[in-house]
Each structure stands twice: as C-alpha cells, then as structure tokens.
N, C-alpha and C. Protein backbone atom coordinates (compact mmCIF):
# COMPACT_ATOMS: atom_id res chain seq x y z
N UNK A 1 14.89 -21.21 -27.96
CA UNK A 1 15.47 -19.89 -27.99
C UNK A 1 14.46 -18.95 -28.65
N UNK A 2 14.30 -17.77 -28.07
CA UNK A 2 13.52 -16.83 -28.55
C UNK A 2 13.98 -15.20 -29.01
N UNK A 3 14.28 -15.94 -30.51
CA UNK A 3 14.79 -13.99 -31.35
C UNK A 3 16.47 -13.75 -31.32
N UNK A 4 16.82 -12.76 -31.65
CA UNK A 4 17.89 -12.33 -31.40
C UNK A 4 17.87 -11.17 -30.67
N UNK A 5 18.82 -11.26 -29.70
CA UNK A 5 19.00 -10.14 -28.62
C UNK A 5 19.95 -9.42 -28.63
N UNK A 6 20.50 -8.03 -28.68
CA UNK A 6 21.54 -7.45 -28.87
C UNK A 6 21.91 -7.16 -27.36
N UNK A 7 23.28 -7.35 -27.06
CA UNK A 7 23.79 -6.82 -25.73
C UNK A 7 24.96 -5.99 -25.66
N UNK A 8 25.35 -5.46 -24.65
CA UNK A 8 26.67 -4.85 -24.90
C UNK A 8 27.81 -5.16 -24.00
N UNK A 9 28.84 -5.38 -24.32
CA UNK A 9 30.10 -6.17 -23.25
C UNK A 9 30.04 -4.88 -21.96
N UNK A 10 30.17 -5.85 -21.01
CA UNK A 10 30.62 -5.76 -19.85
C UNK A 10 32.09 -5.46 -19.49
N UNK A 11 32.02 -5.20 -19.01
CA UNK A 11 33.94 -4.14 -18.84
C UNK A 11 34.39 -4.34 -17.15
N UNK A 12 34.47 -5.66 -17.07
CA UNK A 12 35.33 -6.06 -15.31
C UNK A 12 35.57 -5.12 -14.82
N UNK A 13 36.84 -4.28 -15.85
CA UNK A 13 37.52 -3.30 -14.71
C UNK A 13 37.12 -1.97 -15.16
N UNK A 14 35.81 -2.06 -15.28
CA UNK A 14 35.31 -0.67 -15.18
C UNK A 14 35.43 -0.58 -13.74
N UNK A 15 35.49 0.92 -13.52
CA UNK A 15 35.59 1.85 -11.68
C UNK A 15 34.77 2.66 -11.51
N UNK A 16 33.97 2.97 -12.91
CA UNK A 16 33.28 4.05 -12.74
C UNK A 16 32.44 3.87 -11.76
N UNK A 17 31.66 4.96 -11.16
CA UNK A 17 30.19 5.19 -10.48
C UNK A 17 29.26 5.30 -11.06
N UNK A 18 29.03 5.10 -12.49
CA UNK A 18 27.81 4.68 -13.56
C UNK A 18 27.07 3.73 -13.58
N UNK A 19 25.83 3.91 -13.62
CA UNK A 19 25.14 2.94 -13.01
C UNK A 19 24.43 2.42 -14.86
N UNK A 20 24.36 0.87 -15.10
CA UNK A 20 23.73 0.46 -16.46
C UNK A 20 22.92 -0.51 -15.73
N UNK A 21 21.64 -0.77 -16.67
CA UNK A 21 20.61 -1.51 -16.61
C UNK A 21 21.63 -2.95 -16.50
N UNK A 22 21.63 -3.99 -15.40
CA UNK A 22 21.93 -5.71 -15.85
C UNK A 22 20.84 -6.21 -15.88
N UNK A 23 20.60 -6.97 -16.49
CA UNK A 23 19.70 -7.71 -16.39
C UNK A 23 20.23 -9.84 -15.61
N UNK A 24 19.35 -10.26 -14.68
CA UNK A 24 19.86 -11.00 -14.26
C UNK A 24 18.35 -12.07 -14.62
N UNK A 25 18.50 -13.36 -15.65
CA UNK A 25 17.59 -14.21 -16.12
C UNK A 25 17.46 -15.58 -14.70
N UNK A 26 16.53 -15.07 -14.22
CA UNK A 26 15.98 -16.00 -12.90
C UNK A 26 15.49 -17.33 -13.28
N UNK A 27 15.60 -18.59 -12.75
CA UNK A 27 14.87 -19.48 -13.21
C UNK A 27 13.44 -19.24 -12.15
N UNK A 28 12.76 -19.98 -12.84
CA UNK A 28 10.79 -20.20 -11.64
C UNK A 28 10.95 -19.08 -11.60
N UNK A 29 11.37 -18.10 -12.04
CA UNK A 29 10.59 -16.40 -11.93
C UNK A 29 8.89 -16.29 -11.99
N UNK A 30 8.32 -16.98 -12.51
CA UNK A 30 6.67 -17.08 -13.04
C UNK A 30 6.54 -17.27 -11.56
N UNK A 31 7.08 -18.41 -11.01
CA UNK A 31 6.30 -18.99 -9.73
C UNK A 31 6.03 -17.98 -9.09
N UNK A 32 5.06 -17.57 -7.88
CA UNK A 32 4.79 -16.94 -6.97
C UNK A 32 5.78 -17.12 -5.84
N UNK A 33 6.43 -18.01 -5.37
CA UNK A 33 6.95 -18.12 -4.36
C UNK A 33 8.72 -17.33 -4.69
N UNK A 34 8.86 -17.63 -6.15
CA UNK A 34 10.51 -17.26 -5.91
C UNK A 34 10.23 -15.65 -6.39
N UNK A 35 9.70 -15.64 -7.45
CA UNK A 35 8.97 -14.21 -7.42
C UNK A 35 8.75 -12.98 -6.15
N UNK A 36 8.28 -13.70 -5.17
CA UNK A 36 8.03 -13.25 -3.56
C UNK A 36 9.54 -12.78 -2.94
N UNK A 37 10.38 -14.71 -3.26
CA UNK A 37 11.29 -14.26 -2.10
C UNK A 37 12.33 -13.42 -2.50
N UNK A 38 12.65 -13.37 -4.27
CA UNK A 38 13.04 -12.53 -5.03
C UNK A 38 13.43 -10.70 -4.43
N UNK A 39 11.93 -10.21 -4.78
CA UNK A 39 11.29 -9.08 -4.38
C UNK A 39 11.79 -8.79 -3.03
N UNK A 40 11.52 -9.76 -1.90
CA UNK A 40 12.11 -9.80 -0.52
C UNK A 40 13.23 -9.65 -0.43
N UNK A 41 14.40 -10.11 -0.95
CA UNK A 41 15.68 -10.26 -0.51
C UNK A 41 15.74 -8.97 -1.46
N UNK A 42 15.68 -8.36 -2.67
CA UNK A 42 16.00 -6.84 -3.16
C UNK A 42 15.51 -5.97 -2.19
N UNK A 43 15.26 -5.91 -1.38
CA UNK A 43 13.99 -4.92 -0.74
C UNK A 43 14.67 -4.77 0.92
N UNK A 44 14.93 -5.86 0.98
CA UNK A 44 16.13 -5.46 2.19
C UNK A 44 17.72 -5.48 2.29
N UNK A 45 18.07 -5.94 1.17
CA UNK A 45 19.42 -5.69 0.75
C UNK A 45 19.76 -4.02 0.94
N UNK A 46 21.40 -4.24 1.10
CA UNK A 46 21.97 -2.65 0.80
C UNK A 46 22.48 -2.41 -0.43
N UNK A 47 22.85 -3.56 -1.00
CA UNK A 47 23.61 -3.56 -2.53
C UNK A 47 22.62 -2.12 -3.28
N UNK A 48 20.89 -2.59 -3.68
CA UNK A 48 19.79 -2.70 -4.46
C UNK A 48 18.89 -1.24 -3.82
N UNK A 49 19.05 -0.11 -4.67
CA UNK A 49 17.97 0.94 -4.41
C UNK A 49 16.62 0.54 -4.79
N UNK A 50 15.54 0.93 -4.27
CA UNK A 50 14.11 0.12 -4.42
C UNK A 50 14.22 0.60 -5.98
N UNK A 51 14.17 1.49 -6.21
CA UNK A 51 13.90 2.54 -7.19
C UNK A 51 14.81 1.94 -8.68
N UNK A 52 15.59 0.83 -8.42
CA UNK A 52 16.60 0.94 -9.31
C UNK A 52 16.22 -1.02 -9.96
N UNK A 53 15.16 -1.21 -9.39
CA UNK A 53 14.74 -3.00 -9.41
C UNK A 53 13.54 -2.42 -10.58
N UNK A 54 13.59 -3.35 -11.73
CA UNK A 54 12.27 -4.04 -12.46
C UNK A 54 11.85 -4.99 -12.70
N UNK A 55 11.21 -5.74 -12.32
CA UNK A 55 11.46 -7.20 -12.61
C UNK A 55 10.21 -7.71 -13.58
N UNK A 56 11.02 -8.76 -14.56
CA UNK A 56 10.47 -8.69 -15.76
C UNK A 56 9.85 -10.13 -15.86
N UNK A 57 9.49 -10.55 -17.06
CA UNK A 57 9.09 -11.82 -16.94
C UNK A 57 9.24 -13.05 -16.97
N UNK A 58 11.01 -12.90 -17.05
CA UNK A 58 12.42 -13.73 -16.89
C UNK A 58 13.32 -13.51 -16.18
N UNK A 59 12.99 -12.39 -15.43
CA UNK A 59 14.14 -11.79 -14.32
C UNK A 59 14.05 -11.13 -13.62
N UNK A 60 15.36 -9.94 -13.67
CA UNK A 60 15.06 -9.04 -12.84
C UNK A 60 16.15 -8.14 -13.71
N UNK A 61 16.08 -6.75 -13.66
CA UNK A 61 16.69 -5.94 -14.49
C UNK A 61 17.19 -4.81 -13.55
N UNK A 62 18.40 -4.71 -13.24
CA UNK A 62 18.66 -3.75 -11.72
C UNK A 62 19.75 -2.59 -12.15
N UNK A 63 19.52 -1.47 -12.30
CA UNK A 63 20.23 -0.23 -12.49
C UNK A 63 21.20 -0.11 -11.22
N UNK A 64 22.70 -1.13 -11.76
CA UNK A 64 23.76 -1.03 -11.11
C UNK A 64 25.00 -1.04 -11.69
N UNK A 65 26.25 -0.58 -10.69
CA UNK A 65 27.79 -0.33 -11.15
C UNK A 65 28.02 -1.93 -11.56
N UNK A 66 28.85 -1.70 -12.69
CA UNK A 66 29.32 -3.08 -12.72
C UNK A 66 30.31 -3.79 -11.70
N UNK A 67 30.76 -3.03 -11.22
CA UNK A 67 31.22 -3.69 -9.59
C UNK A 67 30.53 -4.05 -8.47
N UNK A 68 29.39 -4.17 -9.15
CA UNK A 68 28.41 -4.88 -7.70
C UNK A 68 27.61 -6.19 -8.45
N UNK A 69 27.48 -6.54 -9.72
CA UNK A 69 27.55 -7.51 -10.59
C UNK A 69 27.78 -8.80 -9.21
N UNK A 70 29.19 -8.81 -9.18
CA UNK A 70 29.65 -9.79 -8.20
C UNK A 70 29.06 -9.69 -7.25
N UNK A 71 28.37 -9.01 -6.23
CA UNK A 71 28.15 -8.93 -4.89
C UNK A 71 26.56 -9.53 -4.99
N UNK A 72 25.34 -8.75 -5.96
CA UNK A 72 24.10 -9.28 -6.91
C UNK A 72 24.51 -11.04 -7.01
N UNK A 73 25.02 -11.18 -7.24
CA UNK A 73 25.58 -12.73 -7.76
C UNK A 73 25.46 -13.37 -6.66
N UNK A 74 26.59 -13.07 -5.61
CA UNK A 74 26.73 -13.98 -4.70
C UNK A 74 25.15 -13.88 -3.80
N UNK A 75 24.55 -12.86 -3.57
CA UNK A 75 23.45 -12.79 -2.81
C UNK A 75 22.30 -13.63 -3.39
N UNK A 76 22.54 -13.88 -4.09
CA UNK A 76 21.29 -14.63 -5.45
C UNK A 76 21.68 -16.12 -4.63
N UNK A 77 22.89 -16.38 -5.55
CA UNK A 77 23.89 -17.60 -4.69
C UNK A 77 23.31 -18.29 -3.65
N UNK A 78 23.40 -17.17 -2.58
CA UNK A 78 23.29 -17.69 -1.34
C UNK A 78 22.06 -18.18 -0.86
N UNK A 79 21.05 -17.58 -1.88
CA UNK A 79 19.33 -17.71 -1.89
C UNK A 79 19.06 -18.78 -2.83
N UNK A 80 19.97 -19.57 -2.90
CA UNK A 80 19.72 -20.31 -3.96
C UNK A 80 18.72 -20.07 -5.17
N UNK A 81 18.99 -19.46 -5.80
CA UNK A 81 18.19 -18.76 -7.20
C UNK A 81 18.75 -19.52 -8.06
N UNK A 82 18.55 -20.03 -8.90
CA UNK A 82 19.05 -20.17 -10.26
C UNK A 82 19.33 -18.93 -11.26
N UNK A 83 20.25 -18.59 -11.33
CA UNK A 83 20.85 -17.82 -12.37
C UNK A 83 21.09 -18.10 -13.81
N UNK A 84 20.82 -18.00 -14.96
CA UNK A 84 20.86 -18.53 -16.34
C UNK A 84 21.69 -17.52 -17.01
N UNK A 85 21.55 -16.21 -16.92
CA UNK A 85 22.51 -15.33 -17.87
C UNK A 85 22.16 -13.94 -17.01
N UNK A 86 23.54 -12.98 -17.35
CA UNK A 86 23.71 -11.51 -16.67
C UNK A 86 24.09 -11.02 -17.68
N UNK A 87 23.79 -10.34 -18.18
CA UNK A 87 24.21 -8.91 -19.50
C UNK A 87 23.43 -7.64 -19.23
N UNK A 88 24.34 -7.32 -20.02
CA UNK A 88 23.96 -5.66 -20.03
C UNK A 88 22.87 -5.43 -21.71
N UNK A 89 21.80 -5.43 -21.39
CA UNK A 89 21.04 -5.09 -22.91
C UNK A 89 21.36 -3.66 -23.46
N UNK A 90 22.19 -3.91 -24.69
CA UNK A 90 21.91 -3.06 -26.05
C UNK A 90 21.53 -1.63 -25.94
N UNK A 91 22.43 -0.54 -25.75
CA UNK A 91 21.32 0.96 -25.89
C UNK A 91 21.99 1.61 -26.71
N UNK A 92 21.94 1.93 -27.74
CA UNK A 92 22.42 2.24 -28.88
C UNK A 92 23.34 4.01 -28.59
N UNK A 93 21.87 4.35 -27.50
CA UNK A 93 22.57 6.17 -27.19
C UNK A 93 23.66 5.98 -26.27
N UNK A 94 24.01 4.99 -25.79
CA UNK A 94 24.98 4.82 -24.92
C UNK A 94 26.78 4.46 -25.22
C-alpha cells in the first residue's frame, strides 16, 4: 500500500448532470497492450468525451455523472480489464 489517500463518497442516487473526476484503478495499465486497448475502447465509446479521459499511471481518471459509473463498469467488464477500485478523489473546494 502506498500513503494515505483522501476520497469523497459517492452518492448512487445522485441525478444530477454534474460531472466529478472517477477515477477507475486498471490492472497491467503499465503494459503497452492494455494501455492501447484501454485508450481504444475510450475513444470510440459514446459514454466517454475525448476531452474528459486522463489516464494516469494506475488508471484512468474520467470526468463523469455518477450515473454512468455503472455503464464505465460494465464496458471495462466486457473488455475484460481488471478493475481494482472506483472513487471519487478528495477536492476540498467541492
């Protein structure tokens, strides 16, 4: 384990149209290949604005409604990704 991380709860039945940073912890993210197909499947999805993907050096960090959480999920799912953890990181002005 590395540090302590502050996050902030997730709210199911939020409805809003507010969009918060998730962050989604990829396994083989380093690799080149899932890295690739990663990038690929955000890039032609409709869920995922290009503009709204960062991908970090454990994941991927995607400026979305928390009602698409689930939909991100299952598309991962279906790409067989390994998924390890989804939170929302910590913004204090928020």
């Amino acid at each position: 384990m590395k540090g302590t991380l502050l996050i902030s709860q997730l709210d199911s039945l939020e409805n809003s149209n507010k969009k918060r940073r998730v962050f989604f912890n990829i396994g083989d993210i380093k690799s080149a290949e899932v890295s690739n197909r990663l990038i690929n499947l955000l890039h032609d999805c409709d869920i995922v604005d290009i503009n709204d993907i960062v991908l970090k050096y454990n994941g991927i960090e995607l400026n979305i409604t928390i009602q698409q959480i689930p939909s991100v999920l299952k598309m991962l799912c279906k790409k067989n990704f390994c998924i390890y953890e989804v939170y929302q990181p910590y913004n204090p002005e928020e």
